[in-house]
Protein backbone atom coordinates (compact mmCIF):
# COMPACT_ATOMS: atom_id res chain seq x y z
CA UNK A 1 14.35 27.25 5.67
CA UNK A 2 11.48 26.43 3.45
CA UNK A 3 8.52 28.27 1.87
CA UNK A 4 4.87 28.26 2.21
CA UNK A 5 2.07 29.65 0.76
CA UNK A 6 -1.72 29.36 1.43
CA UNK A 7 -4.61 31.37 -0.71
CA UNK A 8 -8.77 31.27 0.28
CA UNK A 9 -11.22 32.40 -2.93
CA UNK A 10 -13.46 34.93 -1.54
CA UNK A 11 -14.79 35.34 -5.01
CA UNK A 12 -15.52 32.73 -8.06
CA UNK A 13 -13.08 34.91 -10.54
CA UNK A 14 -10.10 33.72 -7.88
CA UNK A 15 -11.65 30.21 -7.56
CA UNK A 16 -11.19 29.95 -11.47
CA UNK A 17 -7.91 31.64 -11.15
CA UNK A 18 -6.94 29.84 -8.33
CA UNK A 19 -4.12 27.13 -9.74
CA UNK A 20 -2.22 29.91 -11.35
CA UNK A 21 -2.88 32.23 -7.96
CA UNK A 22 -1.02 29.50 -6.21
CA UNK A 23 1.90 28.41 -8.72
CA UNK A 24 2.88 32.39 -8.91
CA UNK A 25 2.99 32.50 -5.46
CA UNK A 26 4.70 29.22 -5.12
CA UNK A 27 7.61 29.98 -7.72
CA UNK A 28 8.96 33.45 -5.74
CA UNK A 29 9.23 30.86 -3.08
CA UNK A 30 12.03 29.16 -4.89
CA UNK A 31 14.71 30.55 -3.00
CA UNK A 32 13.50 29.15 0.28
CA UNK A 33 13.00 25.59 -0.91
CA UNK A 34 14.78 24.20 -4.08
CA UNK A 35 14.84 20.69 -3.51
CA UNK A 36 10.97 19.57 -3.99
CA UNK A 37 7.44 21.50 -3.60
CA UNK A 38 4.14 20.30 -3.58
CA UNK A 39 0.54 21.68 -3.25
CA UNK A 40 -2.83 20.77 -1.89
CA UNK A 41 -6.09 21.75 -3.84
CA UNK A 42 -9.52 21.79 -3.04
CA UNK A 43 -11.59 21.29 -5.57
CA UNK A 44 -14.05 19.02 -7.02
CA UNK A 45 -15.26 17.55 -4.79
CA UNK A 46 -16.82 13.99 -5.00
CA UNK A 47 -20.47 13.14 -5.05
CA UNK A 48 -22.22 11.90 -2.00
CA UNK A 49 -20.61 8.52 -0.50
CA UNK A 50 -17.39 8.96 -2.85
CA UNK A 51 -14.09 9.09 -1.19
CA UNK A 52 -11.11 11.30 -3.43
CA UNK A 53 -7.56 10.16 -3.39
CA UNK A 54 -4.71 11.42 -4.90
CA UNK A 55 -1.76 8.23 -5.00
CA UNK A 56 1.93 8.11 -6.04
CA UNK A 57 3.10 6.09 -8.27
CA UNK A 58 7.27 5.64 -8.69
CA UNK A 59 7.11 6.66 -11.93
CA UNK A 60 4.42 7.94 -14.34
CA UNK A 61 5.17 5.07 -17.08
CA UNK A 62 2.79 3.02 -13.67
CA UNK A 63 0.49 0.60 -15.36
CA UNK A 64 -3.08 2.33 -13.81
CA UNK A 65 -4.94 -0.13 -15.83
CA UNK A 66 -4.16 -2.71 -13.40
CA UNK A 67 -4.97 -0.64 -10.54
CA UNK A 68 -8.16 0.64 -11.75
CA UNK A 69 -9.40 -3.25 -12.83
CA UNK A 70 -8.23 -4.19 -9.69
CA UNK A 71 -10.45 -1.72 -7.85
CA UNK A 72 -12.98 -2.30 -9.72
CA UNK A 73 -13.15 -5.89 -9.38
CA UNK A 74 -12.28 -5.55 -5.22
CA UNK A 75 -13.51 -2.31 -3.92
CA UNK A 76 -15.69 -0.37 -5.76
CA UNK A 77 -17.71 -0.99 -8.97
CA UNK A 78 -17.57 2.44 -9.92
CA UNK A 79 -14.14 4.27 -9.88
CA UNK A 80 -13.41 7.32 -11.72
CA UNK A 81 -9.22 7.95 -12.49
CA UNK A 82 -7.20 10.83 -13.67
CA UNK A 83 -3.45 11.15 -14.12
CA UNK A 84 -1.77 13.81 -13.32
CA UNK A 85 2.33 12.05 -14.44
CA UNK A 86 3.46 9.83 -11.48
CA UNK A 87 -0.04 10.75 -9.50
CA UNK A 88 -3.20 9.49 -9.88
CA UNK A 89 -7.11 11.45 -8.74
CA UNK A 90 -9.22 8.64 -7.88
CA UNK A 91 -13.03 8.92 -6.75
CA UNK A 92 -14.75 5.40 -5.79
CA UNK A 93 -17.05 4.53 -3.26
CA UNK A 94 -15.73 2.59 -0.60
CA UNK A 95 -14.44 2.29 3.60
CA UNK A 96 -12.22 5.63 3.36
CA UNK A 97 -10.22 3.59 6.32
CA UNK A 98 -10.16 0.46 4.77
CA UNK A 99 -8.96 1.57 1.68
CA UNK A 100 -5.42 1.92 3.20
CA UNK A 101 -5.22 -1.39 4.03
CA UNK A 102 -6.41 -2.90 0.88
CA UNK A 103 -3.68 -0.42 -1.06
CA UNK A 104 -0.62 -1.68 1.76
CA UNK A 105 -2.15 -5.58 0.73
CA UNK A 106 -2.40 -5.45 -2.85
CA UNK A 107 0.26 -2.25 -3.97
CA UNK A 108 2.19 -1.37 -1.79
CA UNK A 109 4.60 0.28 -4.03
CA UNK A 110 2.29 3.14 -3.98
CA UNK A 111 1.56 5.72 -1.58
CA UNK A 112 -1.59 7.87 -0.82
CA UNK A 113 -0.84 11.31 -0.43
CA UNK A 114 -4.36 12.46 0.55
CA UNK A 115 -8.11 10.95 0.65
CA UNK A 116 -11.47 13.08 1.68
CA UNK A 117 -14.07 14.58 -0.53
CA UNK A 118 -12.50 17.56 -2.11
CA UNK A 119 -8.67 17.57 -1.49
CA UNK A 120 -6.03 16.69 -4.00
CA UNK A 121 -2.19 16.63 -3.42
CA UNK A 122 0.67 16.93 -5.69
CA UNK A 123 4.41 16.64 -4.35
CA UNK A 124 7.41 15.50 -6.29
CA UNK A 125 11.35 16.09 -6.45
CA UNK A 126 12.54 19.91 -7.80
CA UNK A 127 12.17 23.36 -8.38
CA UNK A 128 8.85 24.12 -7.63
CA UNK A 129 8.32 25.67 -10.99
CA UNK A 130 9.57 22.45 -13.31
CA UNK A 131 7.02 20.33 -10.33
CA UNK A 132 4.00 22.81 -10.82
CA UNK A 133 4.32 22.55 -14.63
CA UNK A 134 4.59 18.50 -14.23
CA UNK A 135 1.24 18.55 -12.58
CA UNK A 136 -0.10 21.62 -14.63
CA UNK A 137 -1.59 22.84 -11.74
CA UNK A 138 -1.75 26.67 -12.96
CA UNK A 139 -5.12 24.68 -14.77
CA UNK A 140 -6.41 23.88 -11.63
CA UNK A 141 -9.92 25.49 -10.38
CA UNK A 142 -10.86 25.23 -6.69
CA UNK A 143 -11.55 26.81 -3.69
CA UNK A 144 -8.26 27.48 -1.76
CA UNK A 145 -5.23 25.57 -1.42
CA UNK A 146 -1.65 25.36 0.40
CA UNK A 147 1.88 25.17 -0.91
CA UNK A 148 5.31 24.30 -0.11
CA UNK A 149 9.02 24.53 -1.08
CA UNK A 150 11.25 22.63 0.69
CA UNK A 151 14.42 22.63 2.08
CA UNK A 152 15.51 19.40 3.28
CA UNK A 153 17.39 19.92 6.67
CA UNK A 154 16.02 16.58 8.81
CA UNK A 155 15.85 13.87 6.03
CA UNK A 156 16.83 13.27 2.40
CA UNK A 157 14.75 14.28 -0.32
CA UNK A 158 12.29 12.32 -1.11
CA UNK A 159 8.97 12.80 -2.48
CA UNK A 160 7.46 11.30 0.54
CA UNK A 161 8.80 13.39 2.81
CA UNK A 162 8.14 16.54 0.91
CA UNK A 163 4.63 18.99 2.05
CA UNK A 164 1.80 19.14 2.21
CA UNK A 165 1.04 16.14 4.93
CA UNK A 166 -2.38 14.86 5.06
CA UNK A 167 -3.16 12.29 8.11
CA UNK A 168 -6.81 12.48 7.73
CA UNK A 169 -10.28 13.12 5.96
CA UNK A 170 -9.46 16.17 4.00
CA UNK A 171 -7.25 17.83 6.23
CA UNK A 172 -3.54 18.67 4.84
CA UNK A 173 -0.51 20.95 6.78
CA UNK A 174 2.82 22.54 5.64
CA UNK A 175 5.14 24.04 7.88
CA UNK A 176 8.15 25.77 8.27
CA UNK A 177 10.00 24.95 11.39
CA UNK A 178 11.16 22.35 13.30
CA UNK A 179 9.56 20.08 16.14
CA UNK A 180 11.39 19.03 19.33
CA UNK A 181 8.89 16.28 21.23
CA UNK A 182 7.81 14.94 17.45
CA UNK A 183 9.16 11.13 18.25
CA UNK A 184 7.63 10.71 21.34
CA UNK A 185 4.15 12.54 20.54
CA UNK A 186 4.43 9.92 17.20
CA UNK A 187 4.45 7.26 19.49
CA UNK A 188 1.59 8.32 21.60
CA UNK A 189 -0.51 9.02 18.33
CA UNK A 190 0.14 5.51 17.02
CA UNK A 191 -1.72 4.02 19.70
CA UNK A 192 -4.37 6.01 19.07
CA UNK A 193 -4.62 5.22 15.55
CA UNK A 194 -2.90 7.54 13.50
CA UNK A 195 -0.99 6.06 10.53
CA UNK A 196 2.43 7.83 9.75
CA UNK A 197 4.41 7.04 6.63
CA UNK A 198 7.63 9.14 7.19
CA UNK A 199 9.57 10.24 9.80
CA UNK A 200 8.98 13.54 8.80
CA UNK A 201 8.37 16.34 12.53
CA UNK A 202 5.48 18.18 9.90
CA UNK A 203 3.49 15.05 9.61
CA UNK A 204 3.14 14.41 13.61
CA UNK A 205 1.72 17.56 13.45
CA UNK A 206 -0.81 16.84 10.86
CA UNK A 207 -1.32 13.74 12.94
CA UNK A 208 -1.91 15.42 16.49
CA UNK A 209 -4.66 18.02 14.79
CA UNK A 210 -6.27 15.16 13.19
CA UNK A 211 -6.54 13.18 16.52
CA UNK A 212 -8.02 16.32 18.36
CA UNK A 213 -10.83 16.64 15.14
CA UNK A 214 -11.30 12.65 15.95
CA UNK A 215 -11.83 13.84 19.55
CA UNK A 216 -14.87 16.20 18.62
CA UNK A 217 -12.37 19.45 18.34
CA UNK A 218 -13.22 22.19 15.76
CA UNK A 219 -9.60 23.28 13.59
CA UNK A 220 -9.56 26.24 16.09
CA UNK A 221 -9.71 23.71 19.10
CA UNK A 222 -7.03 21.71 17.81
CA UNK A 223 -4.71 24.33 17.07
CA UNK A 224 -5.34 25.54 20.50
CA UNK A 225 -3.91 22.40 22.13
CA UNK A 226 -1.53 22.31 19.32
CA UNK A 227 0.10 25.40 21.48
CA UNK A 228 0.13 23.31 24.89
CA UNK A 229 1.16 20.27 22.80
CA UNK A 230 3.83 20.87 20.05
CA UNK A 231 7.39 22.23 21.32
CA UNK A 232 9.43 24.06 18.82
CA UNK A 233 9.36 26.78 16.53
CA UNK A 234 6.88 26.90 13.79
CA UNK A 235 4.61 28.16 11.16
CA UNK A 236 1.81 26.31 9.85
CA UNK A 237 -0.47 26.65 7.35
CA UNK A 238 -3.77 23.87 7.62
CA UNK A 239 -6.36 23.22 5.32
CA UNK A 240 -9.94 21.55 5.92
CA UNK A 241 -12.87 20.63 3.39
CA UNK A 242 -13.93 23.95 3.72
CA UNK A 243 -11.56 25.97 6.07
CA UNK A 244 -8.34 27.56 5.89
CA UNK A 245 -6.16 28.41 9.04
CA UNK A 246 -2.49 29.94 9.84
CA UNK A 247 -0.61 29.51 13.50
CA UNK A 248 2.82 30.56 14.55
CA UNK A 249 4.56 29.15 17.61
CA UNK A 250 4.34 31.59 20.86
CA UNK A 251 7.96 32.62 19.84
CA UNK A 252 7.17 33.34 15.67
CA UNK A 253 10.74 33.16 14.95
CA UNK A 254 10.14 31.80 11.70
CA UNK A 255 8.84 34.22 9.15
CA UNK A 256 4.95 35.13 7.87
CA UNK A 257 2.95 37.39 6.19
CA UNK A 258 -0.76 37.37 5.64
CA UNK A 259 -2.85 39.92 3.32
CA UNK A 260 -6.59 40.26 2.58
CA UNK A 261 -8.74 41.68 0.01
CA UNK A 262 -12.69 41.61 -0.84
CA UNK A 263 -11.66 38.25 -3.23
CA UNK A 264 -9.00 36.32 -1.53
CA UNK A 265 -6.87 35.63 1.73
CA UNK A 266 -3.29 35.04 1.63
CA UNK A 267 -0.48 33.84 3.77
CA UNK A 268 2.94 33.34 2.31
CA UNK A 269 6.95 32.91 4.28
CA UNK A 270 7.61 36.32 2.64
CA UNK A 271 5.62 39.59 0.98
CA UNK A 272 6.50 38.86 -2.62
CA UNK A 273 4.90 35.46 -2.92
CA UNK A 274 1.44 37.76 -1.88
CA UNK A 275 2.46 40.57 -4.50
CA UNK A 276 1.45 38.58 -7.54
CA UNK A 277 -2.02 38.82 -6.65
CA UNK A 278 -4.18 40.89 -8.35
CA UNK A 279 -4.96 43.93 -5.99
CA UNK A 280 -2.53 42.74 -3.53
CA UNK A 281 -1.11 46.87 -4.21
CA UNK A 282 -4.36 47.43 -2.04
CA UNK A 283 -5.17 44.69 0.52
CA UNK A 284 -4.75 45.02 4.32
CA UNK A 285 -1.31 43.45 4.80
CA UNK A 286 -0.02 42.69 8.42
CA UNK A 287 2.60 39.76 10.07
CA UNK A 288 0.34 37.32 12.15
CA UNK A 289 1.08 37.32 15.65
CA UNK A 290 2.25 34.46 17.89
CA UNK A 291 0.24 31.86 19.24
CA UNK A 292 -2.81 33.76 17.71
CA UNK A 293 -5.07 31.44 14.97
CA UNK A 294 -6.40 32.79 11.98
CA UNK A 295 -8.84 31.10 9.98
CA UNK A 296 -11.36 31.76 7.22
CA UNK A 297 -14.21 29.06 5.98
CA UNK A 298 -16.82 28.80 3.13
């Protein structure tokens, strides 16, 4: 089942707005997706040569001290940290790859749910509304961002496996749907080094865009080979540094809505999660049609 939602500031009074934009949205998705939620959120972004992650901790009593000394003293003399309860916003300057392996060497009880400039994701366990108020992300700033309400149908629920995915440099996916060729394409992508940490169909597909951006593909490239590439049924929502993008399967069994204004875009699994927006009463609404990308950048 499962809910997503997706907003892109056109304007600086929605970019201020945009945290509580989202959670609104997010929460009439409830419904579709009780057992976790999450949300991606560009914003911020580092200075020149940083590298922005956002890491899990198993509980938010985690002893960051020690991770932040330990960074310090290993990685990067200058690292800036802020908790969010079990997740921590780091900025340092450092190997964006290597930084995986020196987290999987020295803690690998904790897990990076994004790195990249400007992106920062949030995912836990629950209603979406009791995880958006954990994070307090109706505070958040930023210029768009994706979100998700899950439904756990192909694994237990975890935080891990909840949306968004992020396989790469900024880029993050949610989807609603389910993959058929998702083992097999994971293998393929392995050996061309994409790291995976579930088992989770949504995060080969984060995995197969990033490898086609690796390859020199723009997002509307990759989603284009995404439609010769990914079998099953499926709506996805993507989000780049600066880009936002929704694609539906050539069949678009599973259910969308997109609406636009002269201050935002919006996608969401159903109307009322776009009705919350201010002047939604007015913007051009319409269902997306299949196999056909839409995307919007700054």
């Amino acid at each position: 089942m499962c809910g997503i939602v997706g907003l892109f500031a056109k304007s600086k009074a929605i970019e201020a707005g945009l945290g509580a934009h989202l959670s609104n949205m997010l929460i009439e998705m409830t419904e579709r997706g009780p057992d976790s939620a999450g949300v991606a959120v560009y914003r911020r972004p580092a200075s020149p040569g940083g590298v922005k992650l956002t890491v899990l901790a198993p509980a938010a009593s985690y002893a960051w001290d020690e991770l932040k000394k330990a960074l310090i003293e290993q990685v990067s003399q200058q690292v800036e940290m802020e908790i969010h309860g079990n997740h921590a916003v780091l900025i340092l300057h450092a190997d964006a790859a290597g930084i995986y392996d020196w987290f999987a060497a020295h803690f690998p009880e904790l897990h990076i749910n994004s790195s990249g400039v400007s992106i920062e994701i949030y995912k836990d366990k629950g209603l979406p509304e009791n995880v958006l108020n954990r994070f307090e992300v109706k505070q958040f700033t930023g210029t768009h961002a994706l979100g998700h309400s899950r439904m756990a149908t192909e694994s237990n629920v975890t935080i891990q496996h909840s949306h968004p995915f992020s396989t790469g440099q900024d880029l993050c996916l949610v989807h609603n749907g389910s993959l058929s060729n998702h083992n097999r394409l994971r293998e393929k992508l392995q050996k061309q080094g994409i790291i995976f940490r579930t088992d989770n169909d949504s995060e080969v597909a984060a995995g197969y865009l990033m490898h086609r951006m690796w390859q020199g593909d723009s997002l509307d490239e990759a989603l284009e080979s995404a439609l010769e590439n990914l079998d099953g049924f499926f709506t996805f929502a993507i989000g780049t540094r600066d880009g936002f993008a929704v694609l539906r399967d050539p069949v678009a069994c599973k259910p969308a809505i997109m609406a636009e204004t002269a201050e935002w875009v919006a996608m969401a699994s159903e109307y009322r999660a776009i009705a919350v927006l201010p002047g939604a009463d007015s913007a051009e609404c319409w269902e997306p049609a299949p196999a056909k990308i839409y995307s919007w950048s700054h």
